[in-house]
PDB file of N, CA and C in Angstrom:
ATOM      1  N   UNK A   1      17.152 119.741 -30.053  1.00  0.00           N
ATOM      2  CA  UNK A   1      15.888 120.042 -30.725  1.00  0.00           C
ATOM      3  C   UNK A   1      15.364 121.382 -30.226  1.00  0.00           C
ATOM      4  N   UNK A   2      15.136 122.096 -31.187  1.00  0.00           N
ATOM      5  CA  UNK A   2      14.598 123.516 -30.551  1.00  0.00           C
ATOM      6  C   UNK A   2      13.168 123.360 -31.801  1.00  0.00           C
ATOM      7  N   UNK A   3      12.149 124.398 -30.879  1.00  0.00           N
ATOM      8  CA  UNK A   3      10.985 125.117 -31.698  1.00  0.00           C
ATOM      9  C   UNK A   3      11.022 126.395 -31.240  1.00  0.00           C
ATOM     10  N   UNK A   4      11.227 127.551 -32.030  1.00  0.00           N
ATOM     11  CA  UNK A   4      11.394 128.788 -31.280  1.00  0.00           C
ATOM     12  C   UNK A   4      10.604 129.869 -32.906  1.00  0.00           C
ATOM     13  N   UNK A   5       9.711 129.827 -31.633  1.00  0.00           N
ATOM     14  CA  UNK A   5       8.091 130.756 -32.279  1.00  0.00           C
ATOM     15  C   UNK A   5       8.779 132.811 -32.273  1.00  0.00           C
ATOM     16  N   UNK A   6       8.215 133.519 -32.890  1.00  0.00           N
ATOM     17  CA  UNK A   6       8.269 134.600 -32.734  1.00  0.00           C
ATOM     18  C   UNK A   6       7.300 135.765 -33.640  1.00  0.00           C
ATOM     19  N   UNK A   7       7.361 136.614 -33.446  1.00  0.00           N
ATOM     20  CA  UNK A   7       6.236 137.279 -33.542  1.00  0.00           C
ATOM     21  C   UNK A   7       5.156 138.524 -33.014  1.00  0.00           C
ATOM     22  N   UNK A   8       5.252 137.728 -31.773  1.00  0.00           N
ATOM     23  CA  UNK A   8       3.816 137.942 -31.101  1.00  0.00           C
ATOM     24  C   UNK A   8       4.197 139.501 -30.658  1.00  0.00           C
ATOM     25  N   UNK A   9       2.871 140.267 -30.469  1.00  0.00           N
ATOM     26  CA  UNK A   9       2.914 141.730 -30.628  1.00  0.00           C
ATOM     27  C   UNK A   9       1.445 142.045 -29.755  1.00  0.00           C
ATOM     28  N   UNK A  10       1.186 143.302 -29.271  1.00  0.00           N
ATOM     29  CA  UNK A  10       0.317 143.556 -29.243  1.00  0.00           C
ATOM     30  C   UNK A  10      -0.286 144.660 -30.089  1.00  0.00           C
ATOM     31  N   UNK A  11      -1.254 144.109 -30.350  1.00  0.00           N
ATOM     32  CA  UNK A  11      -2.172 144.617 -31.921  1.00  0.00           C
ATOM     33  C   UNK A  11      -3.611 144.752 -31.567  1.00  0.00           C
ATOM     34  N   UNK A  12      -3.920 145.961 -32.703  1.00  0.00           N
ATOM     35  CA  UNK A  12      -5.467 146.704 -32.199  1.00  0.00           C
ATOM     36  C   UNK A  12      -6.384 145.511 -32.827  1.00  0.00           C
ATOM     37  N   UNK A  13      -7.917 145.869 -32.036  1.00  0.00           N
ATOM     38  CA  UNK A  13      -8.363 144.785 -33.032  1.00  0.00           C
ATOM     39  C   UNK A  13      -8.722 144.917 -34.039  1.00  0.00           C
ATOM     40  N   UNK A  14      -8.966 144.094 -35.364  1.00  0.00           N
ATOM     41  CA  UNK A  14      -8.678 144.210 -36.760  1.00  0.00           C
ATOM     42  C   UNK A  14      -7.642 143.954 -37.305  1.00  0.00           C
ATOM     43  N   UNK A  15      -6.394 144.111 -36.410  1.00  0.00           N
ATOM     44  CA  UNK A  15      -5.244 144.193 -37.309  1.00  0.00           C
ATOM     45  C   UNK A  15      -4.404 142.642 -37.523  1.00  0.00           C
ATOM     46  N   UNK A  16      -3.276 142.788 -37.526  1.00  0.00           N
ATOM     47  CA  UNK A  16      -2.602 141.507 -38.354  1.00  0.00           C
ATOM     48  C   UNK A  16      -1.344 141.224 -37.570  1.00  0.00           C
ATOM     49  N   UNK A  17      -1.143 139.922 -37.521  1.00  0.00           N
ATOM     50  CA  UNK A  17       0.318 139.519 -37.323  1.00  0.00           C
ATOM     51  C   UNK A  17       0.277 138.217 -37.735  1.00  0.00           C
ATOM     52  N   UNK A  18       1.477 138.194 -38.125  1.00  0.00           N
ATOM     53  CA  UNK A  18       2.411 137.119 -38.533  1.00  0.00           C
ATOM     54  C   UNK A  18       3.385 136.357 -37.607  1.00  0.00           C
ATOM     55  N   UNK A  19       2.639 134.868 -37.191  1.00  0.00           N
ATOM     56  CA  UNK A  19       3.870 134.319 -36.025  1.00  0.00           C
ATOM     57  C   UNK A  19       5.240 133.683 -36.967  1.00  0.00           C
ATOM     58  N   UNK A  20       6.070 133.360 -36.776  1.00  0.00           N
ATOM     59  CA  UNK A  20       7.006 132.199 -37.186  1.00  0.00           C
ATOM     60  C   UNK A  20       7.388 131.124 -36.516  1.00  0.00           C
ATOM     61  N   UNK A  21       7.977 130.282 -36.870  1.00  0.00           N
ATOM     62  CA  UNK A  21       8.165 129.140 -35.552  1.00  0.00           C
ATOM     63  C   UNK A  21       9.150 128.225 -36.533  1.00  0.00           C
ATOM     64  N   UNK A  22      10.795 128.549 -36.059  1.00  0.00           N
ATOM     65  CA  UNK A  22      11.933 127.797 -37.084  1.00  0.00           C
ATOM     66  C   UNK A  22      12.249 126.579 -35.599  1.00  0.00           C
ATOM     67  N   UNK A  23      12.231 125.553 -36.719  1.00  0.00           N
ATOM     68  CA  UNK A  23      12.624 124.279 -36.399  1.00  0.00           C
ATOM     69  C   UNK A  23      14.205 123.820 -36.326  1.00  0.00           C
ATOM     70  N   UNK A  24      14.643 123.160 -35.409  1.00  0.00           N
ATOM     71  CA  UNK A  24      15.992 122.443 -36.189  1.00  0.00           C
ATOM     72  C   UNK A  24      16.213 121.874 -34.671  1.00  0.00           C
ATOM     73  N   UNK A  25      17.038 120.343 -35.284  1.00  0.00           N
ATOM     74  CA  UNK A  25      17.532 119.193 -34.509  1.00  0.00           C
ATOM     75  C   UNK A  25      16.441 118.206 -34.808  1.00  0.00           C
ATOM     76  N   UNK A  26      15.825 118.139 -35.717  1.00  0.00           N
ATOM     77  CA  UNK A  26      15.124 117.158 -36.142  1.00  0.00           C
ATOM     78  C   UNK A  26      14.642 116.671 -37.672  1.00  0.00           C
ATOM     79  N   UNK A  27      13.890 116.322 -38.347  1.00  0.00           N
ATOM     80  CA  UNK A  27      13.994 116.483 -39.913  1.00  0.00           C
ATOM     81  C   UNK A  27      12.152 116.679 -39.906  1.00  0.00           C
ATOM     82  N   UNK A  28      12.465 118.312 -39.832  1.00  0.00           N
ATOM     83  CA  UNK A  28      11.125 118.808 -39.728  1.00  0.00           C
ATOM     84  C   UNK A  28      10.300 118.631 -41.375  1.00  0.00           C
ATOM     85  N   UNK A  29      10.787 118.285 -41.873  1.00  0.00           N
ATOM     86  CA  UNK A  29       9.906 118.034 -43.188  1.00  0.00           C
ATOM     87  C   UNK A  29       8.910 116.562 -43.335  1.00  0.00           C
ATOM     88  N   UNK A  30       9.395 115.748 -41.928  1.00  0.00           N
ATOM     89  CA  UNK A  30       8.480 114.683 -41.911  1.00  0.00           C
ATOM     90  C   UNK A  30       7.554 115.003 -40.809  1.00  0.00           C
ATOM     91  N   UNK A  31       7.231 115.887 -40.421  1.00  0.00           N
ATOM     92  CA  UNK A  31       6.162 116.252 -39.329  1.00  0.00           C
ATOM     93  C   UNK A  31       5.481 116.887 -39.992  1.00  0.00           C
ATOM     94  N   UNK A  32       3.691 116.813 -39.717  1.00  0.00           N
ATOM     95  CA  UNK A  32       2.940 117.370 -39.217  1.00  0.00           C
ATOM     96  C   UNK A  32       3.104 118.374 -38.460  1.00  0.00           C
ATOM     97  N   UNK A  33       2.542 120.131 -38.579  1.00  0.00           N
ATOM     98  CA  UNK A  33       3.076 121.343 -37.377  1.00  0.00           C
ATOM     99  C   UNK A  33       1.644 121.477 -37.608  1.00  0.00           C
ATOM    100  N   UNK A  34       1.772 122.264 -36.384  1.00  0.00           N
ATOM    101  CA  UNK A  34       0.519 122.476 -35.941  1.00  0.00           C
ATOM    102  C   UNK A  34       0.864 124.016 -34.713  1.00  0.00           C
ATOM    103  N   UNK A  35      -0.187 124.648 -34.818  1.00  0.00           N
ATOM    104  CA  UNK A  35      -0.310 125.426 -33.625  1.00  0.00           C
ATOM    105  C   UNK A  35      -1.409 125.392 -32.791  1.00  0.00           C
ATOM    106  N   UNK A  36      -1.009 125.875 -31.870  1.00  0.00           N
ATOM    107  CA  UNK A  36      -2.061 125.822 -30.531  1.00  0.00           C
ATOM    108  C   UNK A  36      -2.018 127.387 -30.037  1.00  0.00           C
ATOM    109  N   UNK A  37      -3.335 127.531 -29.108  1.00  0.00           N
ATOM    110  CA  UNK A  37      -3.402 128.560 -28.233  1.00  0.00           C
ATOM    111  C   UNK A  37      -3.577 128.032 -26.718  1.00  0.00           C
ATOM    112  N   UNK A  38      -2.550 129.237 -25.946  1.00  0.00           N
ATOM    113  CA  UNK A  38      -3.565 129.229 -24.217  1.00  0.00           C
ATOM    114  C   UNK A  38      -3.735 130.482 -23.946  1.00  0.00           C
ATOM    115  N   UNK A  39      -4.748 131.044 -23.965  1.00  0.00           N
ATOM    116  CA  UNK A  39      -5.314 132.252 -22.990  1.00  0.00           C
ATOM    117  C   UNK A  39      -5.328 132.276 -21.259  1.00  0.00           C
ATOM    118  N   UNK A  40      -5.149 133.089 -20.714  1.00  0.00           N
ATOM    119  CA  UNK A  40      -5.241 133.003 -19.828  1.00  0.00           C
ATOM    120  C   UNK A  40      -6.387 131.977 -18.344  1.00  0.00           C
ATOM    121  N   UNK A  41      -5.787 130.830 -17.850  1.00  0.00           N
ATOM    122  CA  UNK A  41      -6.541 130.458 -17.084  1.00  0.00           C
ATOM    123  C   UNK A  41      -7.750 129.241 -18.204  1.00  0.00           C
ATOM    124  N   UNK A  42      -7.151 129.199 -19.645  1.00  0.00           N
ATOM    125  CA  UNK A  42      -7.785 128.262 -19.970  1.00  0.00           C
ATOM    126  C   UNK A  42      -6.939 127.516 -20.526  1.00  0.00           C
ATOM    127  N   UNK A  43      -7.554 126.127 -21.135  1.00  0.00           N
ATOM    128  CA  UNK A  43      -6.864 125.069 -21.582  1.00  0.00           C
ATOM    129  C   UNK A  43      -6.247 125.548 -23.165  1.00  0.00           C
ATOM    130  N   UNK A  44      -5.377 124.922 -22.942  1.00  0.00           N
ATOM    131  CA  UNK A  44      -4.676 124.788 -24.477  1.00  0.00           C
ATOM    132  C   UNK A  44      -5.423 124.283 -25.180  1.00  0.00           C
ATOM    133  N   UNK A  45      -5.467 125.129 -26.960  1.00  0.00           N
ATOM    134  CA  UNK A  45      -6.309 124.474 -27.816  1.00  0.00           C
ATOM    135  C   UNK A  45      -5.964 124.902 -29.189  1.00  0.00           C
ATOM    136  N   UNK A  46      -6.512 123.971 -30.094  1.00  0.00           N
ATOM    137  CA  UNK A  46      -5.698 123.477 -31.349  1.00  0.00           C
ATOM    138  C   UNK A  46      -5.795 124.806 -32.340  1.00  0.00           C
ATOM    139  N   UNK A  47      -5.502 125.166 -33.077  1.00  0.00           N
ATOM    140  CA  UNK A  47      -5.412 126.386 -33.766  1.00  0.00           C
ATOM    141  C   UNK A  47      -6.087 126.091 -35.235  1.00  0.00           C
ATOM    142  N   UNK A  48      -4.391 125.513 -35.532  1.00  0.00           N
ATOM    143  CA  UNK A  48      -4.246 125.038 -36.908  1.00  0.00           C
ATOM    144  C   UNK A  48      -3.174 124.102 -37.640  1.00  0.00           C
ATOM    145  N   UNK A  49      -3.340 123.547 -38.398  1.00  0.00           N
ATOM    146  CA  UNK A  49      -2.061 122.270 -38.467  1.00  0.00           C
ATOM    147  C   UNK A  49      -2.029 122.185 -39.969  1.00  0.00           C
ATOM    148  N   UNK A  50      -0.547 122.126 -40.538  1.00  0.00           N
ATOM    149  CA  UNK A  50      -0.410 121.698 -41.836  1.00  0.00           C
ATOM    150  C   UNK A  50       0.282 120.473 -42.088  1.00  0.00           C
ATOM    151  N   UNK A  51       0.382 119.619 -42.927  1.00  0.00           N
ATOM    152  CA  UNK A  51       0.742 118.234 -43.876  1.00  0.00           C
ATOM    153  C   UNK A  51       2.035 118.767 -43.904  1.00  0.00           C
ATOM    154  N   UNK A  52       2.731 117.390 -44.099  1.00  0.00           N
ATOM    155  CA  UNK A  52       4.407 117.740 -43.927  1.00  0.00           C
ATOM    156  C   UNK A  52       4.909 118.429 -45.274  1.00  0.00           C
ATOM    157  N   UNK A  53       3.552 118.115 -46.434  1.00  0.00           N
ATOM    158  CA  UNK A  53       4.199 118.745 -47.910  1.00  0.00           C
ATOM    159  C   UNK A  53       3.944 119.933 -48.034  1.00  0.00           C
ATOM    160  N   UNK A  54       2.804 120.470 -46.886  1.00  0.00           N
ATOM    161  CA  UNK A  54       2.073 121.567 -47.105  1.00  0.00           C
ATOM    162  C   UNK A  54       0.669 121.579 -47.691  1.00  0.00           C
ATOM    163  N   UNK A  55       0.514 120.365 -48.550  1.00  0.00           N
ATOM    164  CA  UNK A  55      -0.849 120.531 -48.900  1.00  0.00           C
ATOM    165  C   UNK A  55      -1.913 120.510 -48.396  1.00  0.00           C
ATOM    166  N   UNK A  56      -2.345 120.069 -47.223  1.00  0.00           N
ATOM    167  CA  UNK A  56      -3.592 120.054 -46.682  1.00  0.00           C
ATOM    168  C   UNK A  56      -3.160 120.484 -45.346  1.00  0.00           C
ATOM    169  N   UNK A  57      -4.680 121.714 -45.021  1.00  0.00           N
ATOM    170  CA  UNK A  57      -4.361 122.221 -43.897  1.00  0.00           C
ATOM    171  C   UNK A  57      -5.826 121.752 -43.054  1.00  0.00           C
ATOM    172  N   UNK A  58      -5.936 122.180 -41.779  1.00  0.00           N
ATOM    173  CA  UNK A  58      -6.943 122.181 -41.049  1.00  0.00           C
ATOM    174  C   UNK A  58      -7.084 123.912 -39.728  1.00  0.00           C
ATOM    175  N   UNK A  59      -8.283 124.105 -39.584  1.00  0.00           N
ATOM    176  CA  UNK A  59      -8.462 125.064 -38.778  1.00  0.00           C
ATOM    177  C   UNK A  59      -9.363 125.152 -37.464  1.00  0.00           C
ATOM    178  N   UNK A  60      -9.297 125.501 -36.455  1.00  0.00           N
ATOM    179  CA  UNK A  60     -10.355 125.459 -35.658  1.00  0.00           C
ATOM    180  C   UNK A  60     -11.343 126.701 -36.126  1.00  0.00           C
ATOM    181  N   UNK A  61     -12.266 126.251 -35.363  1.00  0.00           N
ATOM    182  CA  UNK A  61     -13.803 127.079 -36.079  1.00  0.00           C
ATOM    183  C   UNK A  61     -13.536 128.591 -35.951  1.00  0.00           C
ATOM    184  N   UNK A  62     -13.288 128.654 -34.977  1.00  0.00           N
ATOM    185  CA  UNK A  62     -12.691 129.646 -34.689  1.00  0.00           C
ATOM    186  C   UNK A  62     -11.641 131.078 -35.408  1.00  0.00           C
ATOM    187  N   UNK A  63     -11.114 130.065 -36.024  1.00  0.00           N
ATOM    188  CA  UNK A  63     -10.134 130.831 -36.602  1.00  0.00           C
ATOM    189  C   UNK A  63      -9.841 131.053 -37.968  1.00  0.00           C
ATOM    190  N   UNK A  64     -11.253 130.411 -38.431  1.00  0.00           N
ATOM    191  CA  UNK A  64     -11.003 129.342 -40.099  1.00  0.00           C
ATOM    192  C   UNK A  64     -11.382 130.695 -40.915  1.00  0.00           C
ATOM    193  N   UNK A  65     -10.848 131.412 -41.986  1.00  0.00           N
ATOM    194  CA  UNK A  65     -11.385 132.312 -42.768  1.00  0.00           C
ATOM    195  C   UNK A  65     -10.482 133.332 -42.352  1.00  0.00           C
ATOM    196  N   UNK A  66      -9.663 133.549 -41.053  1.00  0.00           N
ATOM    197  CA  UNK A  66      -8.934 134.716 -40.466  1.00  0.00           C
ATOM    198  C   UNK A  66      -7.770 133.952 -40.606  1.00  0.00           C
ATOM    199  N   UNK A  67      -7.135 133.446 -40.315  1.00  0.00           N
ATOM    200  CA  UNK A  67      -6.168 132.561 -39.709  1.00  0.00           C
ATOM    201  C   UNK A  67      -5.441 131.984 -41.629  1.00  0.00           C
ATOM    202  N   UNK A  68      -4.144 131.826 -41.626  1.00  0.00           N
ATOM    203  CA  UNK A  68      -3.543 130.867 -42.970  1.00  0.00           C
ATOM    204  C   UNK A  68      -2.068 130.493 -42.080  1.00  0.00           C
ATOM    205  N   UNK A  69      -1.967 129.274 -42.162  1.00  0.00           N
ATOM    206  CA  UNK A  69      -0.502 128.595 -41.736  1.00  0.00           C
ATOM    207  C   UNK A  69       0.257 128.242 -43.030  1.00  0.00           C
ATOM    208  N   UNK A  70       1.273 128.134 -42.804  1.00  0.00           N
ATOM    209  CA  UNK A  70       1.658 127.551 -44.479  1.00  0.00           C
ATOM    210  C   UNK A  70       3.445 127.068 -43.556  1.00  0.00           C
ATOM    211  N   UNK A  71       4.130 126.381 -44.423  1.00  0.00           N
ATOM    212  CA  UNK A  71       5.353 126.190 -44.053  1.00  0.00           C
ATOM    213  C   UNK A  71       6.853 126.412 -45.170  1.00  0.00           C
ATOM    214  N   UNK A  72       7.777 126.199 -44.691  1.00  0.00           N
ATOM    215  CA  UNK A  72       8.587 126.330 -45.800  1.00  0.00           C
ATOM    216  C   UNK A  72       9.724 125.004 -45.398  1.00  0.00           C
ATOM    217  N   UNK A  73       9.866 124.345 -45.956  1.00  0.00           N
ATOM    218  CA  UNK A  73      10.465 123.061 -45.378  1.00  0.00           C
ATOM    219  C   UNK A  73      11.772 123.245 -46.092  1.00  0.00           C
ATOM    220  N   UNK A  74      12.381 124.010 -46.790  1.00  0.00           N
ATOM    221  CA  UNK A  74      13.588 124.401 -47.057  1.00  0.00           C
ATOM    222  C   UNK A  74      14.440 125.619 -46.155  1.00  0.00           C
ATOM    223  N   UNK A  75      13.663 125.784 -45.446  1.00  0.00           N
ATOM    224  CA  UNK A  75      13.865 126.675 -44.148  1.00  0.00           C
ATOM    225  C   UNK A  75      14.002 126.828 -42.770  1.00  0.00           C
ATOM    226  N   UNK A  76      12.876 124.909 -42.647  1.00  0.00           N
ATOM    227  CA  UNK A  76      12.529 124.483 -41.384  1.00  0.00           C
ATOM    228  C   UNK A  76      11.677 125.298 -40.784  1.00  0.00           C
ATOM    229  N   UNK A  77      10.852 126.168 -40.886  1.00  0.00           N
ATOM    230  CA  UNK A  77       9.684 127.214 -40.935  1.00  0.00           C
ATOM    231  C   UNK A  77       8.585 126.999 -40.968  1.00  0.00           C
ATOM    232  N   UNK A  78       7.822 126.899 -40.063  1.00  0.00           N
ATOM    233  CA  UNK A  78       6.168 127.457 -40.057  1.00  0.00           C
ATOM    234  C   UNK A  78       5.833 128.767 -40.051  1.00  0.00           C
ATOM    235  N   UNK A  79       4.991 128.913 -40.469  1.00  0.00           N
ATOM    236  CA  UNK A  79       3.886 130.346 -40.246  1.00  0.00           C
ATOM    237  C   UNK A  79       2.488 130.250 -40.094  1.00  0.00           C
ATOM    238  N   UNK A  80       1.998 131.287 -39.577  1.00  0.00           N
ATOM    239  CA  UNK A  80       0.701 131.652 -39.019  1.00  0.00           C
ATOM    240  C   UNK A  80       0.982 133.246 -38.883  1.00  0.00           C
ATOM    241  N   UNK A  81       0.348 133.090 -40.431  1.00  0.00           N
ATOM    242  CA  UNK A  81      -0.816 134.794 -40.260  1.00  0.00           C
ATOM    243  C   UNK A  81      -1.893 134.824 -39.892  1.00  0.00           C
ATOM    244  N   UNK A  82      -2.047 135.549 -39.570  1.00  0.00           N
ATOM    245  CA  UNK A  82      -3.173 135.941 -38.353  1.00  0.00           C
ATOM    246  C   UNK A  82      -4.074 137.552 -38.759  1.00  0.00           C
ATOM    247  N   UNK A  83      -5.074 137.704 -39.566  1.00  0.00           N
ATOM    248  CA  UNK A  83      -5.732 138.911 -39.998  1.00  0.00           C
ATOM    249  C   UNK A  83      -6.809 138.673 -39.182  1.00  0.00           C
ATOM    250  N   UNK A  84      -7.806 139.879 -39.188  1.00  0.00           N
ATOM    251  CA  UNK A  84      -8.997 140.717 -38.608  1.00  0.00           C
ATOM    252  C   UNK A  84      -8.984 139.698 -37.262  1.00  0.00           C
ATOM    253  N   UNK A  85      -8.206 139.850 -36.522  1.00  0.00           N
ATOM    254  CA  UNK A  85      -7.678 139.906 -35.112  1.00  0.00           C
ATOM    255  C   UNK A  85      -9.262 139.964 -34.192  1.00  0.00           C
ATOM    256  N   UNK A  86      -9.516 139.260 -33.151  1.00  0.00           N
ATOM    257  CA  UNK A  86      -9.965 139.602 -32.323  1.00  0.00           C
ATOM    258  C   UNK A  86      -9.408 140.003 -30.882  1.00  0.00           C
ATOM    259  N   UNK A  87     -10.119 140.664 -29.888  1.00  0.00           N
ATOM    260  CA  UNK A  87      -9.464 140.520 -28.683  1.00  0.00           C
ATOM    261  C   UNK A  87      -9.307 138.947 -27.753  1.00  0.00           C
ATOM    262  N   UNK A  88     -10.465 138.289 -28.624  1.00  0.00           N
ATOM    263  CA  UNK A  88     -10.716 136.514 -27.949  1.00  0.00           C
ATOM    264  C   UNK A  88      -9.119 136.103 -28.474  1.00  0.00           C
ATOM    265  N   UNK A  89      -8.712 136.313 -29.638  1.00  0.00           N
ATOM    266  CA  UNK A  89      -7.493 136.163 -29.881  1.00  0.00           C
ATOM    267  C   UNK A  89      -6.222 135.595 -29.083  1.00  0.00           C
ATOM    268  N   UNK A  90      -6.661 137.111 -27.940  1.00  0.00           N
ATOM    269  CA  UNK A  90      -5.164 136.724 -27.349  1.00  0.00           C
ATOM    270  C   UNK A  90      -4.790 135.781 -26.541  1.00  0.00           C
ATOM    271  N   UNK A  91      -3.847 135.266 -26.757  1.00  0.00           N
ATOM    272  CA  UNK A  91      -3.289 134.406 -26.218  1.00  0.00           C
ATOM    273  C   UNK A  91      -1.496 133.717 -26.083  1.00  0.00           C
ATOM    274  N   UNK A  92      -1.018 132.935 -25.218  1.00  0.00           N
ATOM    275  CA  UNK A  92       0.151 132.522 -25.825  1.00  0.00           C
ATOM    276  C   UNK A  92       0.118 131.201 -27.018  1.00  0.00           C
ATOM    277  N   UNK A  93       0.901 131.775 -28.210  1.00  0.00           N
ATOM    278  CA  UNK A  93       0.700 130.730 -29.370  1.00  0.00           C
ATOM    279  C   UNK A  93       1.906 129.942 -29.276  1.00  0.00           C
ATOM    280  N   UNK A  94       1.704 128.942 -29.616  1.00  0.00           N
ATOM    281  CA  UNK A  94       2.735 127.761 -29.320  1.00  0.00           C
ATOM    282  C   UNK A  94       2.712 126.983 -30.624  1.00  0.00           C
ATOM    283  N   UNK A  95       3.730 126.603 -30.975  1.00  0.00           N
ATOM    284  CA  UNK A  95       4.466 125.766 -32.262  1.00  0.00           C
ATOM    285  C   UNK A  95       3.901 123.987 -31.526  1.00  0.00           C
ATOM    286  N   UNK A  96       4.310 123.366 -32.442  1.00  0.00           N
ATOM    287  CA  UNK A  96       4.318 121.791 -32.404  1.00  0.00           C
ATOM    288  C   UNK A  96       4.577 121.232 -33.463  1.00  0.00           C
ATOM    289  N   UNK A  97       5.564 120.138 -33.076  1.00  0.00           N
ATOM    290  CA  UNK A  97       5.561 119.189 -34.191  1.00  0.00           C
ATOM    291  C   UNK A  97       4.900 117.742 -33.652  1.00  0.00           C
ATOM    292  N   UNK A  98       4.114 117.581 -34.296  1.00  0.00           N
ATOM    293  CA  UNK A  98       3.507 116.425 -34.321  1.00  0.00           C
ATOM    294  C   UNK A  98       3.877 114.985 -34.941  1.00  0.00           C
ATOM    295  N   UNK A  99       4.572 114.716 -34.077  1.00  0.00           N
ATOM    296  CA  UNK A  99       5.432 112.869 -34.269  1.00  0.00           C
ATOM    297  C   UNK A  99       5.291 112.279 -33.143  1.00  0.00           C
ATOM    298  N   UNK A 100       6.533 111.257 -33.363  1.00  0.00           N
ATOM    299  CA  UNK A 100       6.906 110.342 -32.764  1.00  0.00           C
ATOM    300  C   UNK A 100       8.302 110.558 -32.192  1.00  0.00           C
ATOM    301  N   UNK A 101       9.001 111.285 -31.375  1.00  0.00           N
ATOM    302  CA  UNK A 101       8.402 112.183 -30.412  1.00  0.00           C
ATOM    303  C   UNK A 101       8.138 113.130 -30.929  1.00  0.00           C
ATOM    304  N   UNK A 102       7.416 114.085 -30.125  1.00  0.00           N
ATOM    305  CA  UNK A 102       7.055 115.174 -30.726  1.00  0.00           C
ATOM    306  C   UNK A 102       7.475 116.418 -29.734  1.00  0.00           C
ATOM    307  N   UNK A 103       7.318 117.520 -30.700  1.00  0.00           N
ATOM    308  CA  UNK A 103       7.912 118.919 -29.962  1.00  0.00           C
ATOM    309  C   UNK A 103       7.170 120.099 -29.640  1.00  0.00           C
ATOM    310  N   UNK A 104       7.516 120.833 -28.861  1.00  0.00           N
ATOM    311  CA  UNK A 104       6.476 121.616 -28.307  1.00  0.00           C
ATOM    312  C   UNK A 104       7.966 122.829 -28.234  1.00  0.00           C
ATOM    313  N   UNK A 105       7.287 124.573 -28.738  1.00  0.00           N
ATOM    314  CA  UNK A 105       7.865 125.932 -29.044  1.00  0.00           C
ATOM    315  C   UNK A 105       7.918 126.229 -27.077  1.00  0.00           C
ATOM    316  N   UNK A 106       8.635 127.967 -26.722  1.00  0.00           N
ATOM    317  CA  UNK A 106       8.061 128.274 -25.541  1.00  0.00           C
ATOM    318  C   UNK A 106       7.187 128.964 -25.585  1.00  0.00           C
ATOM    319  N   UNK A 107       6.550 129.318 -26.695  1.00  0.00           N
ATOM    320  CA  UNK A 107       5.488 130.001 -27.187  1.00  0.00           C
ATOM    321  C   UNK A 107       5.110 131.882 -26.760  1.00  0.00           C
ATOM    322  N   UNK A 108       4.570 132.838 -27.920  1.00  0.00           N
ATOM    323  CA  UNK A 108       5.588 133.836 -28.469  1.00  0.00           C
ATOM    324  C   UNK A 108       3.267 134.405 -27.744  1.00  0.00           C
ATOM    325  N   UNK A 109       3.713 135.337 -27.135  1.00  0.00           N
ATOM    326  CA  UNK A 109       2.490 135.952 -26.387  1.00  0.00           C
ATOM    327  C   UNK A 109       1.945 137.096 -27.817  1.00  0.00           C
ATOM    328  N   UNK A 110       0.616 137.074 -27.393  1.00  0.00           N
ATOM    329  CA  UNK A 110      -0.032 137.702 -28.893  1.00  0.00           C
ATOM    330  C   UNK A 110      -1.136 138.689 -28.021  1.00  0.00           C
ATOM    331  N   UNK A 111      -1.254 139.790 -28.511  1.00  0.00           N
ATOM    332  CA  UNK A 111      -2.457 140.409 -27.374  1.00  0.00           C
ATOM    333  C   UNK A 111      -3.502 141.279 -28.461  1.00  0.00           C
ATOM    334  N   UNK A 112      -4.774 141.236 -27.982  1.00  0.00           N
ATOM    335  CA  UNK A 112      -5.522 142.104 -29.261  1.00  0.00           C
ATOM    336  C   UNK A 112      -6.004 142.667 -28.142  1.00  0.00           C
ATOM    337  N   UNK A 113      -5.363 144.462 -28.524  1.00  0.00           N
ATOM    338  CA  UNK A 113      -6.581 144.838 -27.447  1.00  0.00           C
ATOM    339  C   UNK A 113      -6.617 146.750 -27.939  1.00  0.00           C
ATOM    340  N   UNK A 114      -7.303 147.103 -27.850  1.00  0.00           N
ATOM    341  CA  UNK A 114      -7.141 148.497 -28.107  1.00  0.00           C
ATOM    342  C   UNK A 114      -6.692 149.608 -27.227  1.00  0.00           C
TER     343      UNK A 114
END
């Protein structure tokens, strides 16, 4: 089972990135994905998570209006774009699949800083 995120860049603030996070050794089309953040010296925390069909998503407050996840389940693929960037932003972003068991990315470092 692998989750292997990529992406992460350091970017001015305002600007944009796009994480990925390809799945395989499991039948990622019946999970729930989800991402998380950890910033430095704080707790891990929930990002954003999509439905195994894709249709319904959720966001933290945080991120809701900047932030779009979407998946491609013919690909085994998540995404998380990521526009008008803050520096609160940065952090390491981490993949998940959310089951029974469930999986955790090594997660792909993101930095907003000018």
């Amino acid at each position: 089972v692998q989750l292997v995120e990529s992406g992460g860049d350091l970017v001015q603030p305002g600007g944009s990135l796009r994480l990925s996070c390809a799945a395989s050794g499991f039948t990622f089309s019946r999970y729930f994905m989800r991402w998380y953040r950890q910033a430095p010296g704080k707790e891990r925390e929930f990002v954003a998570s999509i439905s195994t069909s894709g249709g319904s998503t959720r966001y933290a407050n945080s991120v809701k209006g900047r932030f779009t996840i979407s998946r491609d389940n013919a690909k085994n693929t998540v995404h998380l774009q990521m526009n008008s960037l803050k520096p609160e932003d940065t952090a390491v972003y981490f993949c998940h699949a959310a089951g029974i068991p469930d999986y955790w990315g090594q997660g792909t470092q993101v930095t907003v800083s000018s």
